[in-house]
N, C-alpha and C. Protein backbone atom coordinates (compact mmCIF):
# COMPACT_ATOMS: atom_id res chain seq x y z
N UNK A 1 -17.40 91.62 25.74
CA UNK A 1 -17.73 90.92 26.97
C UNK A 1 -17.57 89.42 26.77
N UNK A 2 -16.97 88.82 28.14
CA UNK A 2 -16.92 87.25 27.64
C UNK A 2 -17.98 86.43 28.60
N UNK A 3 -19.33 87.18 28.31
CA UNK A 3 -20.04 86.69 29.50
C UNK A 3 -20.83 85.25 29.27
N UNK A 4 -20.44 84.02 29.70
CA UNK A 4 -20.52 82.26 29.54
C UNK A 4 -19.39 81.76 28.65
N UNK A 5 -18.49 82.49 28.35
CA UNK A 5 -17.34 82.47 28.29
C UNK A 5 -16.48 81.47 28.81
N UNK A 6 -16.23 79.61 28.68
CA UNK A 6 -15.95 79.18 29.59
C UNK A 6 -14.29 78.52 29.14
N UNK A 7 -14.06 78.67 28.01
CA UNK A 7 -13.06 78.16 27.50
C UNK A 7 -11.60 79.23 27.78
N UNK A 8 -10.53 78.97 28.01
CA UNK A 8 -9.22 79.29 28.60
C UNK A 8 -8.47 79.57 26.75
N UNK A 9 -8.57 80.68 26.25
CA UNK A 9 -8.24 80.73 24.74
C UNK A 9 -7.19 80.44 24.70
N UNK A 10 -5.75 81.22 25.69
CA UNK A 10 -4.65 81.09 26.40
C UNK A 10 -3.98 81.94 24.84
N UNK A 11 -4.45 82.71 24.51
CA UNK A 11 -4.03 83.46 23.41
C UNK A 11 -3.48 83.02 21.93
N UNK A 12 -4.17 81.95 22.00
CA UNK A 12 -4.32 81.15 20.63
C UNK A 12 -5.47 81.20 19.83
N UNK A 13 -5.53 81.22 18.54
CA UNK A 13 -6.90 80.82 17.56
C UNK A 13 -6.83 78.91 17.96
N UNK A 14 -8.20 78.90 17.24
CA UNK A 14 -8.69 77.25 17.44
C UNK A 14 -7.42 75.86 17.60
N UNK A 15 -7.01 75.99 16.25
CA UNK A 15 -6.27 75.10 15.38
C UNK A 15 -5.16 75.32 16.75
N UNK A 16 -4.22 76.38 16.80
CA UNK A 16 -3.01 76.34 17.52
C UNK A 16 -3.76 75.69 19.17
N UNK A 17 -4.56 76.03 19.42
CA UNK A 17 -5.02 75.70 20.80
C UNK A 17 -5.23 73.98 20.85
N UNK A 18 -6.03 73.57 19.69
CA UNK A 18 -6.16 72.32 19.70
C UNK A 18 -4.54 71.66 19.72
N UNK A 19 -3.71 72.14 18.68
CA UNK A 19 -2.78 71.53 18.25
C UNK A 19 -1.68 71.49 20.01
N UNK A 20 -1.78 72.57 20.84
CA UNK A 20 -0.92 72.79 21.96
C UNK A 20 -1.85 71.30 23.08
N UNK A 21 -2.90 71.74 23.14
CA UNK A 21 -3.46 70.91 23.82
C UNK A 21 -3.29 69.29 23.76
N UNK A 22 -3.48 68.58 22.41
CA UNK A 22 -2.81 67.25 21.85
C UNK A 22 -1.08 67.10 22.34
N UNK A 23 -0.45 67.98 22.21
CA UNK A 23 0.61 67.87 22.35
C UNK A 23 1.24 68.13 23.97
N UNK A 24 0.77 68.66 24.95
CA UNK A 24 0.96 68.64 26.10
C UNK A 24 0.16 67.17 26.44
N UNK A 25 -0.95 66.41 26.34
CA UNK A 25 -2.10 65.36 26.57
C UNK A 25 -0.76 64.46 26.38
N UNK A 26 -0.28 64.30 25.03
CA UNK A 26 0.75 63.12 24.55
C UNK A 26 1.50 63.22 25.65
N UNK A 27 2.70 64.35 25.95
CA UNK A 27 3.74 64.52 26.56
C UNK A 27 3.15 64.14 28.63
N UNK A 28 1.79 64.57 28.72
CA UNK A 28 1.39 63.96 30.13
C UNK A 28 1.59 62.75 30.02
N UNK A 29 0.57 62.11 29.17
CA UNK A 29 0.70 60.30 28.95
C UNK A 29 1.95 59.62 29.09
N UNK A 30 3.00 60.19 28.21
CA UNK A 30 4.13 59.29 28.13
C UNK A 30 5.34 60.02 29.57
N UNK A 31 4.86 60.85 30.13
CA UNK A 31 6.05 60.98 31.35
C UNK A 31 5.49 61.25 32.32
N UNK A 32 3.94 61.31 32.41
CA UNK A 32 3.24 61.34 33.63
C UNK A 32 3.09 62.74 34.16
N UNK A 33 4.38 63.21 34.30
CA UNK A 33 4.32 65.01 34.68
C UNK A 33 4.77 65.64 33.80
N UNK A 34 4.19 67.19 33.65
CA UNK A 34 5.25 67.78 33.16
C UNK A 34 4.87 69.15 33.66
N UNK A 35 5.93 70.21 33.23
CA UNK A 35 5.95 71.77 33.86
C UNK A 35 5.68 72.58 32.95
N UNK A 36 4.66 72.95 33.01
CA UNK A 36 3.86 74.13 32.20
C UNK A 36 3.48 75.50 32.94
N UNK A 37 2.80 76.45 32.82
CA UNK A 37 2.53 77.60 33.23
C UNK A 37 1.24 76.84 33.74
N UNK A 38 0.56 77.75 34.88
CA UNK A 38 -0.61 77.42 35.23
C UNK A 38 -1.63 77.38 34.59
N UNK A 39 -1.40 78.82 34.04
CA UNK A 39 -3.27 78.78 33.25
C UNK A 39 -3.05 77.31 32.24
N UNK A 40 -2.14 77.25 31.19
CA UNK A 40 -2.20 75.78 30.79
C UNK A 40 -2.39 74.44 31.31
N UNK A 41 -1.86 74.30 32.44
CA UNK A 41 -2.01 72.97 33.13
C UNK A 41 -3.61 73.03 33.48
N UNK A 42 -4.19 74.09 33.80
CA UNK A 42 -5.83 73.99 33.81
C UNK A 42 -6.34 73.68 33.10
N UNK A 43 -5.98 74.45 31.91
CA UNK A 43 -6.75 74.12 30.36
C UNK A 43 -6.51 72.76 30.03
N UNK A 44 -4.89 71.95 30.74
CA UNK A 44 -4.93 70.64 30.05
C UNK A 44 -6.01 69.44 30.74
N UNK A 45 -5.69 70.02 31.78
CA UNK A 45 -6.93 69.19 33.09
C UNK A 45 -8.22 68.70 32.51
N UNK A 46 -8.78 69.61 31.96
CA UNK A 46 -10.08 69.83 31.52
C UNK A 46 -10.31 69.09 29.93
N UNK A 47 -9.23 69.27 29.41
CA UNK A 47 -8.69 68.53 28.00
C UNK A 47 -8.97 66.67 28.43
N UNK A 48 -7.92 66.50 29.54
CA UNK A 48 -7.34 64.95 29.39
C UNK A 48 -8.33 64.32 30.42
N UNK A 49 -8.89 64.96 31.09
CA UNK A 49 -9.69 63.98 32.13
C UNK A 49 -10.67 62.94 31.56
N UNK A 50 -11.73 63.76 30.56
CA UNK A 50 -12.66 62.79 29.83
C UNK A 50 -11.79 61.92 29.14
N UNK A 51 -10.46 62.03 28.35
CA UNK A 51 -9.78 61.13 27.31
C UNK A 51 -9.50 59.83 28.62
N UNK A 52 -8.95 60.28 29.69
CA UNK A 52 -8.75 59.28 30.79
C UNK A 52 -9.93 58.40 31.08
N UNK A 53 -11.09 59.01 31.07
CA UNK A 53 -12.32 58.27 31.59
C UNK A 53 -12.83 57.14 30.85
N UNK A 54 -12.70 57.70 29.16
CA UNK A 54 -12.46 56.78 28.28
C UNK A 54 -12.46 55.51 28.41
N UNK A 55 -10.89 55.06 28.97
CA UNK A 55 -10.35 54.15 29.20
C UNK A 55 -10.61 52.98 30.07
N UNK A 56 -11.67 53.18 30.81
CA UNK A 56 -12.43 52.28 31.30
C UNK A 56 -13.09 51.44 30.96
N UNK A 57 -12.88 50.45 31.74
CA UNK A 57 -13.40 48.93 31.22
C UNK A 57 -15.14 49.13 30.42
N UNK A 58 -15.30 48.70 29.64
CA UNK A 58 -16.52 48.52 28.74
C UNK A 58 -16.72 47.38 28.08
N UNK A 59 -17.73 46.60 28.36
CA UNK A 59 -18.51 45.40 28.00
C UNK A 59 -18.10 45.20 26.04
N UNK A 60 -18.51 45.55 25.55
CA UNK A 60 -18.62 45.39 23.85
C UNK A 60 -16.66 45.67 23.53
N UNK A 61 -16.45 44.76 23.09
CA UNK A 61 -15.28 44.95 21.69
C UNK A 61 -15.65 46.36 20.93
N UNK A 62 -16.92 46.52 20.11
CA UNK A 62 -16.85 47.59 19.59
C UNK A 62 -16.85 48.64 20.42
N UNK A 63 -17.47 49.16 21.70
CA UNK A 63 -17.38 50.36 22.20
C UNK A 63 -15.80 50.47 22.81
N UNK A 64 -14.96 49.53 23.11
CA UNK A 64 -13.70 49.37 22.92
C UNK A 64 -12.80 50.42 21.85
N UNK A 65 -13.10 49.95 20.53
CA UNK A 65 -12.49 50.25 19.68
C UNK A 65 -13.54 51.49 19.39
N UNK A 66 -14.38 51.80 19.69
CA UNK A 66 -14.55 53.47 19.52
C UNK A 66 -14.05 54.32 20.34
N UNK A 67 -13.84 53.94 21.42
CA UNK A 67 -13.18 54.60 22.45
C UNK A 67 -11.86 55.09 22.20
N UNK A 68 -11.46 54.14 21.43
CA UNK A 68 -9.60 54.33 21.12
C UNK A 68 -9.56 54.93 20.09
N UNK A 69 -10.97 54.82 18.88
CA UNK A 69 -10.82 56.31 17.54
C UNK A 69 -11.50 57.23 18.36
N UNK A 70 -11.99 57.84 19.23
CA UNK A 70 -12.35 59.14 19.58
C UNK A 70 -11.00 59.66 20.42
N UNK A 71 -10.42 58.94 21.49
CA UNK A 71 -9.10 59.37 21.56
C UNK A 71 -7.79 59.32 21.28
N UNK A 72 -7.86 58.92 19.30
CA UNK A 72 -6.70 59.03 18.60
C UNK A 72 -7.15 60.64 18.20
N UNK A 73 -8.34 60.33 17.92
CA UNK A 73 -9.03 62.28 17.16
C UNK A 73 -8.07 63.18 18.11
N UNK A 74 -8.32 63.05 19.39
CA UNK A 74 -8.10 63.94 20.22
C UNK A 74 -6.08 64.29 20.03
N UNK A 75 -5.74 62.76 20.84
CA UNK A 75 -4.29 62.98 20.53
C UNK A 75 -3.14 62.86 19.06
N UNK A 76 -3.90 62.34 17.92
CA UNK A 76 -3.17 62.26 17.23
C UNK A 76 -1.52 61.70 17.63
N UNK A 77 -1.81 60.50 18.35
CA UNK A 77 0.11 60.01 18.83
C UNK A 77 -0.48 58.27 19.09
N UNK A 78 -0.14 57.36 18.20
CA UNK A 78 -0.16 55.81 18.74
C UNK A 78 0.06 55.72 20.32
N UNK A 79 1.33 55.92 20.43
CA UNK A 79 2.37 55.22 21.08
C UNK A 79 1.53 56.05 22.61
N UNK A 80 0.89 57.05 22.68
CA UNK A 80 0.24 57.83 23.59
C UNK A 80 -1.17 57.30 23.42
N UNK A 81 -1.75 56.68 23.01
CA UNK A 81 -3.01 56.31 23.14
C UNK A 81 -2.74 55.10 23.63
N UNK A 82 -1.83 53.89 22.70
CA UNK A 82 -1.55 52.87 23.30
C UNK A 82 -0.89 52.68 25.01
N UNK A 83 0.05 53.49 25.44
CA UNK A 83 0.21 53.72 27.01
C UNK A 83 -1.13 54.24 27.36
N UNK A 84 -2.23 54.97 27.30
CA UNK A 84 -3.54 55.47 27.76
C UNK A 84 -4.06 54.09 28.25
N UNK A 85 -4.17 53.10 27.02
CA UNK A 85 -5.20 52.02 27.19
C UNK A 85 -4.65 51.22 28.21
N UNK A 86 -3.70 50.90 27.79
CA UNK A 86 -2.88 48.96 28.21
C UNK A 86 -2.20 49.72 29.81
N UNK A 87 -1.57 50.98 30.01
CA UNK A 87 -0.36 50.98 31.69
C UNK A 87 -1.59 51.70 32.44
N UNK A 88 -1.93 53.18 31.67
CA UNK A 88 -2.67 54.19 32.86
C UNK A 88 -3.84 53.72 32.70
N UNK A 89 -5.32 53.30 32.12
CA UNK A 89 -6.32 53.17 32.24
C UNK A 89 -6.55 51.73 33.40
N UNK A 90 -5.82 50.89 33.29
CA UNK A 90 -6.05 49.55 34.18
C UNK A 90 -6.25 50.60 35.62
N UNK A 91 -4.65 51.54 35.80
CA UNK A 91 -4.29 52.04 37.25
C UNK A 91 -5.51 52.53 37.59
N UNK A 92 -6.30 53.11 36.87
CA UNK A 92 -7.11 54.26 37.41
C UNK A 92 -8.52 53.69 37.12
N UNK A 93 -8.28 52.36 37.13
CA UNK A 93 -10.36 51.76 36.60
C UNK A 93 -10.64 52.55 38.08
N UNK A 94 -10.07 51.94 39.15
CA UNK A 94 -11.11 52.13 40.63
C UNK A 94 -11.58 53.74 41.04
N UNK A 95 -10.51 54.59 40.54
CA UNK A 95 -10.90 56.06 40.41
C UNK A 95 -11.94 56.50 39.72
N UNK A 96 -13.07 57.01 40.91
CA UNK A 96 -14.32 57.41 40.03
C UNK A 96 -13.72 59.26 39.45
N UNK A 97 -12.56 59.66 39.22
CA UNK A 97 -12.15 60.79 38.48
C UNK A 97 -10.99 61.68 39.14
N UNK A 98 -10.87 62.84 38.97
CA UNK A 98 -9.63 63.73 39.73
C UNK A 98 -8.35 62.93 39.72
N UNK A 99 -7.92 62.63 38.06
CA UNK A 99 -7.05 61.65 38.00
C UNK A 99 -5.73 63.02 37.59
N UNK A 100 -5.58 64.01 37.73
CA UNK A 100 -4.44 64.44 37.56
C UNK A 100 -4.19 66.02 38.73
N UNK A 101 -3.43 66.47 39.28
CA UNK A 101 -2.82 67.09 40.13
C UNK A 101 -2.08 68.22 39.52
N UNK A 102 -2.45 69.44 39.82
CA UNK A 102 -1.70 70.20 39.67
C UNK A 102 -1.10 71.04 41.17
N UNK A 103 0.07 71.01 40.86
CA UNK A 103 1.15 71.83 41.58
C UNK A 103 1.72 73.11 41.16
N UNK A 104 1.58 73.73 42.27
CA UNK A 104 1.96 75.47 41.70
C UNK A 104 3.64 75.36 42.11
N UNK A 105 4.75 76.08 41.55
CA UNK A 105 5.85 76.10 41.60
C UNK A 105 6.90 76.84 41.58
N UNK A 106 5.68 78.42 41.59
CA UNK A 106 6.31 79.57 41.73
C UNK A 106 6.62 80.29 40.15
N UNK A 107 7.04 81.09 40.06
CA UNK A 107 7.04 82.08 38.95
C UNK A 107 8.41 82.03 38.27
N UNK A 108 7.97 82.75 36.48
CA UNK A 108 9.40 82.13 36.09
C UNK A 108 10.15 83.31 35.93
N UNK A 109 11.66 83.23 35.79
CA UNK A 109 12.17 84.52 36.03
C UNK A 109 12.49 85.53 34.59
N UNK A 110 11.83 84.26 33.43
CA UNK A 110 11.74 85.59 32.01
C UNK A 110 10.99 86.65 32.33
N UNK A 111 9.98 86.07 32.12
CA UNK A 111 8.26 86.53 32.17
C UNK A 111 7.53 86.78 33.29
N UNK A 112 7.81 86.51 34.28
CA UNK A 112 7.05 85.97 35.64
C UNK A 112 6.01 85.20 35.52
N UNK A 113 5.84 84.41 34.72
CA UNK A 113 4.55 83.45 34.35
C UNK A 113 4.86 82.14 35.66
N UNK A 114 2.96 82.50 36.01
CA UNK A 114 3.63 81.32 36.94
C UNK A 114 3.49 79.96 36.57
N UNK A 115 4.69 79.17 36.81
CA UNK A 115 4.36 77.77 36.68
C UNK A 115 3.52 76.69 37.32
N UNK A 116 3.58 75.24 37.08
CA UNK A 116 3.10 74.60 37.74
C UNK A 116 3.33 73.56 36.90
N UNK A 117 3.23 72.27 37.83
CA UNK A 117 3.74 70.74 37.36
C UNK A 117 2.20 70.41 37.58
N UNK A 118 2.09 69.89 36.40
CA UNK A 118 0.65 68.78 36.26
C UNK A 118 1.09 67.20 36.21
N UNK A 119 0.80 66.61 37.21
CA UNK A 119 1.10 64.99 37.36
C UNK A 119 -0.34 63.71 37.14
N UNK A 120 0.23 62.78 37.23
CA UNK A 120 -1.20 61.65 36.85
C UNK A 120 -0.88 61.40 38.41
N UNK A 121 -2.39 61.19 39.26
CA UNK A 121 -1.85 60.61 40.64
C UNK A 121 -1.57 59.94 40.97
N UNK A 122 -2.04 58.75 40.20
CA UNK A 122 -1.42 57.17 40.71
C UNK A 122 -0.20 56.91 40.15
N UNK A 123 0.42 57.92 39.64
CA UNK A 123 2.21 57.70 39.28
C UNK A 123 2.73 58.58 40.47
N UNK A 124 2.81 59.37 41.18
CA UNK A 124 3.50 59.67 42.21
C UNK A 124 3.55 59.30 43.93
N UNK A 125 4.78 58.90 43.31
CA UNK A 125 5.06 57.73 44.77
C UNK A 125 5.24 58.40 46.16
N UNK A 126 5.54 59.77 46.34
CA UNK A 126 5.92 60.55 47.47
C UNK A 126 4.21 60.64 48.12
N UNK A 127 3.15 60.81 47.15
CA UNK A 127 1.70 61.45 47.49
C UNK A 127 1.17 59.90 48.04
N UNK A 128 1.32 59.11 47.05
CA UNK A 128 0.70 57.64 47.29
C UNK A 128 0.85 57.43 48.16
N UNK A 129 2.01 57.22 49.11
CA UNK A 129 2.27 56.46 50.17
C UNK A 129 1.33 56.88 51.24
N UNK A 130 0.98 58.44 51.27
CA UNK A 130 0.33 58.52 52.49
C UNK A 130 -0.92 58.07 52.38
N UNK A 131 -1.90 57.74 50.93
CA UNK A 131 -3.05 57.38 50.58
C UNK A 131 -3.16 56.26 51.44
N UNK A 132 -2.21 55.43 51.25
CA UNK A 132 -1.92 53.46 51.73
C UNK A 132 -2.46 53.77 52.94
N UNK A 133 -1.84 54.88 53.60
CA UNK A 133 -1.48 54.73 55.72
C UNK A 133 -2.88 55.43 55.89
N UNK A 134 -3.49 56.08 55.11
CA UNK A 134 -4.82 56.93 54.82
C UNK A 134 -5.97 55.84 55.50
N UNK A 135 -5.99 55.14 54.77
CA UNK A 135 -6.96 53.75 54.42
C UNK A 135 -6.80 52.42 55.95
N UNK A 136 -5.41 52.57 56.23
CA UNK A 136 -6.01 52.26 58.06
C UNK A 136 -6.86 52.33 58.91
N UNK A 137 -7.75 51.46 59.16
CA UNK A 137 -9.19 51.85 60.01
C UNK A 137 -8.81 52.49 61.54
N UNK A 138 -9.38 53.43 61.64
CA UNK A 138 -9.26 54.27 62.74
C UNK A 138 -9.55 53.91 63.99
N UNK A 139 -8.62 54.51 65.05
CA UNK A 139 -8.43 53.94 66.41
C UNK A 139 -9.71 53.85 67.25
N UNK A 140 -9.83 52.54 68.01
CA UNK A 140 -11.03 52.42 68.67
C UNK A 140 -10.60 53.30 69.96
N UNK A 141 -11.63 53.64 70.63
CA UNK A 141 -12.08 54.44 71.66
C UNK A 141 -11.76 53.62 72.95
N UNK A 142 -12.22 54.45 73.68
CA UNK A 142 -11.89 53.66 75.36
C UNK A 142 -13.45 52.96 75.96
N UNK A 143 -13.91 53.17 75.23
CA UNK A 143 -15.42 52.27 75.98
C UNK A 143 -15.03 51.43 75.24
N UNK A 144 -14.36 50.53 74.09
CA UNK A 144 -14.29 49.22 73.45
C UNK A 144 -13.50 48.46 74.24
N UNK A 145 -12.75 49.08 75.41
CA UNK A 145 -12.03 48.10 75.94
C UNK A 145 -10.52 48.30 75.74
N UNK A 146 -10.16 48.91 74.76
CA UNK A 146 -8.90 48.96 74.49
C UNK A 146 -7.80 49.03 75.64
N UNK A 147 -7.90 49.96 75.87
CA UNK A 147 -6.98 50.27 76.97
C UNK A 147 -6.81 49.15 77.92
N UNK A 148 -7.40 48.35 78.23
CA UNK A 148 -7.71 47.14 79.51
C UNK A 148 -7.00 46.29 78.35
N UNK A 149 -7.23 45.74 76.98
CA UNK A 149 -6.75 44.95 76.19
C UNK A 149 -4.89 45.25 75.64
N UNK A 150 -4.60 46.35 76.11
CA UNK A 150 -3.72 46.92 75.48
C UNK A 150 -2.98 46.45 76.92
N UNK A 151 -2.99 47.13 78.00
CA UNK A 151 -2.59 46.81 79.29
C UNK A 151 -2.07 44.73 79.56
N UNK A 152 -2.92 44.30 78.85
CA UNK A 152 -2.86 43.04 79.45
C UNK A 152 -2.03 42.15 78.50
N UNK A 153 -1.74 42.29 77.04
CA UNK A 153 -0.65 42.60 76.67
C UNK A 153 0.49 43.15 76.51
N UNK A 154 0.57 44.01 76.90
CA UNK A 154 1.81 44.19 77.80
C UNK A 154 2.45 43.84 78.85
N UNK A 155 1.61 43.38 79.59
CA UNK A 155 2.02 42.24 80.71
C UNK A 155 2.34 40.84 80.02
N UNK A 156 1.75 40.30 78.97
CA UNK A 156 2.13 38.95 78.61
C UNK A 156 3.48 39.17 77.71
N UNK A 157 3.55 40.73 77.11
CA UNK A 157 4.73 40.28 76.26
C UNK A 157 6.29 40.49 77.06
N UNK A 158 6.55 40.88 78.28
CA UNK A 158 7.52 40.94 78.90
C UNK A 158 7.46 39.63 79.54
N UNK A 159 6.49 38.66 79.87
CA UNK A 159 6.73 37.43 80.29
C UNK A 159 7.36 36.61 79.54
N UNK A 160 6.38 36.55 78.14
CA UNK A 160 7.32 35.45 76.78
C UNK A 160 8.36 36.11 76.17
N UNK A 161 8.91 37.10 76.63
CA UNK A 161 10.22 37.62 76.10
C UNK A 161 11.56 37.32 77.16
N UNK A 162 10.97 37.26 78.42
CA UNK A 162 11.72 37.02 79.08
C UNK A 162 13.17 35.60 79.49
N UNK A 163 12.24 34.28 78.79
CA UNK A 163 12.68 33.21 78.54
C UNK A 163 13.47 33.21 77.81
N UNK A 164 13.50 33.92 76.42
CA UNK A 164 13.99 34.14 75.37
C UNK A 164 15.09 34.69 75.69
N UNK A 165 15.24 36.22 76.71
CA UNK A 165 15.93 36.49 76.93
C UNK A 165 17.22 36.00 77.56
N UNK A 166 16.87 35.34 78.61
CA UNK A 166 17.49 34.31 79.54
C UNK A 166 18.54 33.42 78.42
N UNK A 167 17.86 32.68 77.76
CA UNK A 167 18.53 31.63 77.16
C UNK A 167 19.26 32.56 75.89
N UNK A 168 19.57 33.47 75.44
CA UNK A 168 21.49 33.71 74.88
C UNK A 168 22.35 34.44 76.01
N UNK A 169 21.78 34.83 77.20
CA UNK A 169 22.29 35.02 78.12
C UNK A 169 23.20 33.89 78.58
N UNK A 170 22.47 33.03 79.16
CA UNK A 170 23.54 31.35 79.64
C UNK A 170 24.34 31.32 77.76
N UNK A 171 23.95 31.00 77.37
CA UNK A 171 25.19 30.74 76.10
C UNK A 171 25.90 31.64 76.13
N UNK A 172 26.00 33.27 76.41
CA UNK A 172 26.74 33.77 76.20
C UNK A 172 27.89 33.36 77.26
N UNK A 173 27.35 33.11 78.83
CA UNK A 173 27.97 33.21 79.97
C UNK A 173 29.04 31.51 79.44
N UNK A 174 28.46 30.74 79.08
CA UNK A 174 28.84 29.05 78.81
C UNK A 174 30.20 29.24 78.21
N UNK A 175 29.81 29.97 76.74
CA UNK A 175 31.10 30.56 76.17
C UNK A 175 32.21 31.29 76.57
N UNK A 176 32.28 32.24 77.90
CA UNK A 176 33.01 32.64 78.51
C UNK A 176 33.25 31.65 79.36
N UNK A 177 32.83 31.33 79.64
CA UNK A 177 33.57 29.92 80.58
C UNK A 177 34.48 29.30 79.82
N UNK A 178 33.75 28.96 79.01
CA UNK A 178 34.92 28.02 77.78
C UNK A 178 36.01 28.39 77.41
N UNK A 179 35.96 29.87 77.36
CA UNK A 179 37.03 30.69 76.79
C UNK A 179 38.48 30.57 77.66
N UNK A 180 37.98 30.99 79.02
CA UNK A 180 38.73 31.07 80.18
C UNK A 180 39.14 29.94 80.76
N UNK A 181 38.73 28.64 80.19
CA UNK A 181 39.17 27.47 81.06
C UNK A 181 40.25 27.57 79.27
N UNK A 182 40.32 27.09 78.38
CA UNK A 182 40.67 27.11 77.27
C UNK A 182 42.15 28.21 77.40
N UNK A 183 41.85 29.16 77.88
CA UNK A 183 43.44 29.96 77.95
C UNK A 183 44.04 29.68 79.39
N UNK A 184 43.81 29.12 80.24
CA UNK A 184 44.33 28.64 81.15
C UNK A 184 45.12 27.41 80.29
């Protein structure tokens, strides 16, 4: 029975599980996404989120530099701890967590294992954009007036456009004049 059972073994002993886990964590860090089977991209979720949290701003130099030996333990990779600290941890200070995304992607055609792409969120630019238009304060109502305010601009902007309009009109007409006295 695996009853409180909470860990995802994914059919590995310790060592290989740790060792898969470090090594998918590195490969998130340095390309942001990558395509794994599902049950793994869960197991990595659960792996990299605290190493991410880490990375947050902290008062002391030394709790600094403990921060960065508890998640070398973890990843065993410089060059992946150093991108953790200095590109992704700045992105994600304001995120109080749910810093990575998984996407399901359908099944594979060896095995039928299903896949899925695990991404960092503040690296994907297709999702972001709608966050930006997200964060627009929402439309006022009709008891604020709007509608009466909306109306009465629109009446002023066909007036001051109108002048505007007028005048490349005569230049255009001036120039045809010119043209036609000129080929005569």
């Amino acid at each position: 029975m695996r009853h409180g059972d909470k860990i995802n073994n994914l059919g590995r002993k310790k060592a290989h599980r740790e060792a898969l886990m470090s090594n998918m964590a590195s490969q998130l860090i340095m390309h942001k996404r990558i395509v794994t089977t599902h049950a793994k991209a869960k197991a990595l979720r659960t792996y990299i989120e605290p190493l991410i949290t880490k990375t947050k701003k902290v008062e002391s130099k030394e709790q600094i530099m403990h921060n960065h030996r508890i998640v070398f333990s973890y990843l065993q990779d410089k060059t992946a701890v150093k991108e953790l600290f200095t590109e992704i941890g700045p992105k994600v200070a304001a995120r109080p967590g749910g810093y990575t995304r998984i996407i399901k992607l359908g099944i594979r055609l060896g095995d039928n294992a299903e896949r899925a792409m695990i991404e960092l969120v503040d690296y994907n630019e297709i999702y972001g954009k709608g966050v930006a238009a997200a964060a627009e304060p929402a439309k006022k109502t009709r008891r604020s007036g709007g509608a009466k305010k909306k109306a009465a601009a629109t009446e002023e902007a066909p007036a001051a456009e109108a002048p505007a309009a007028e005048a490349p009109a005569a230049e255009e007409a001036q120039a045809t004049s010119e043209e036609s006295t000129a080929s005569e």
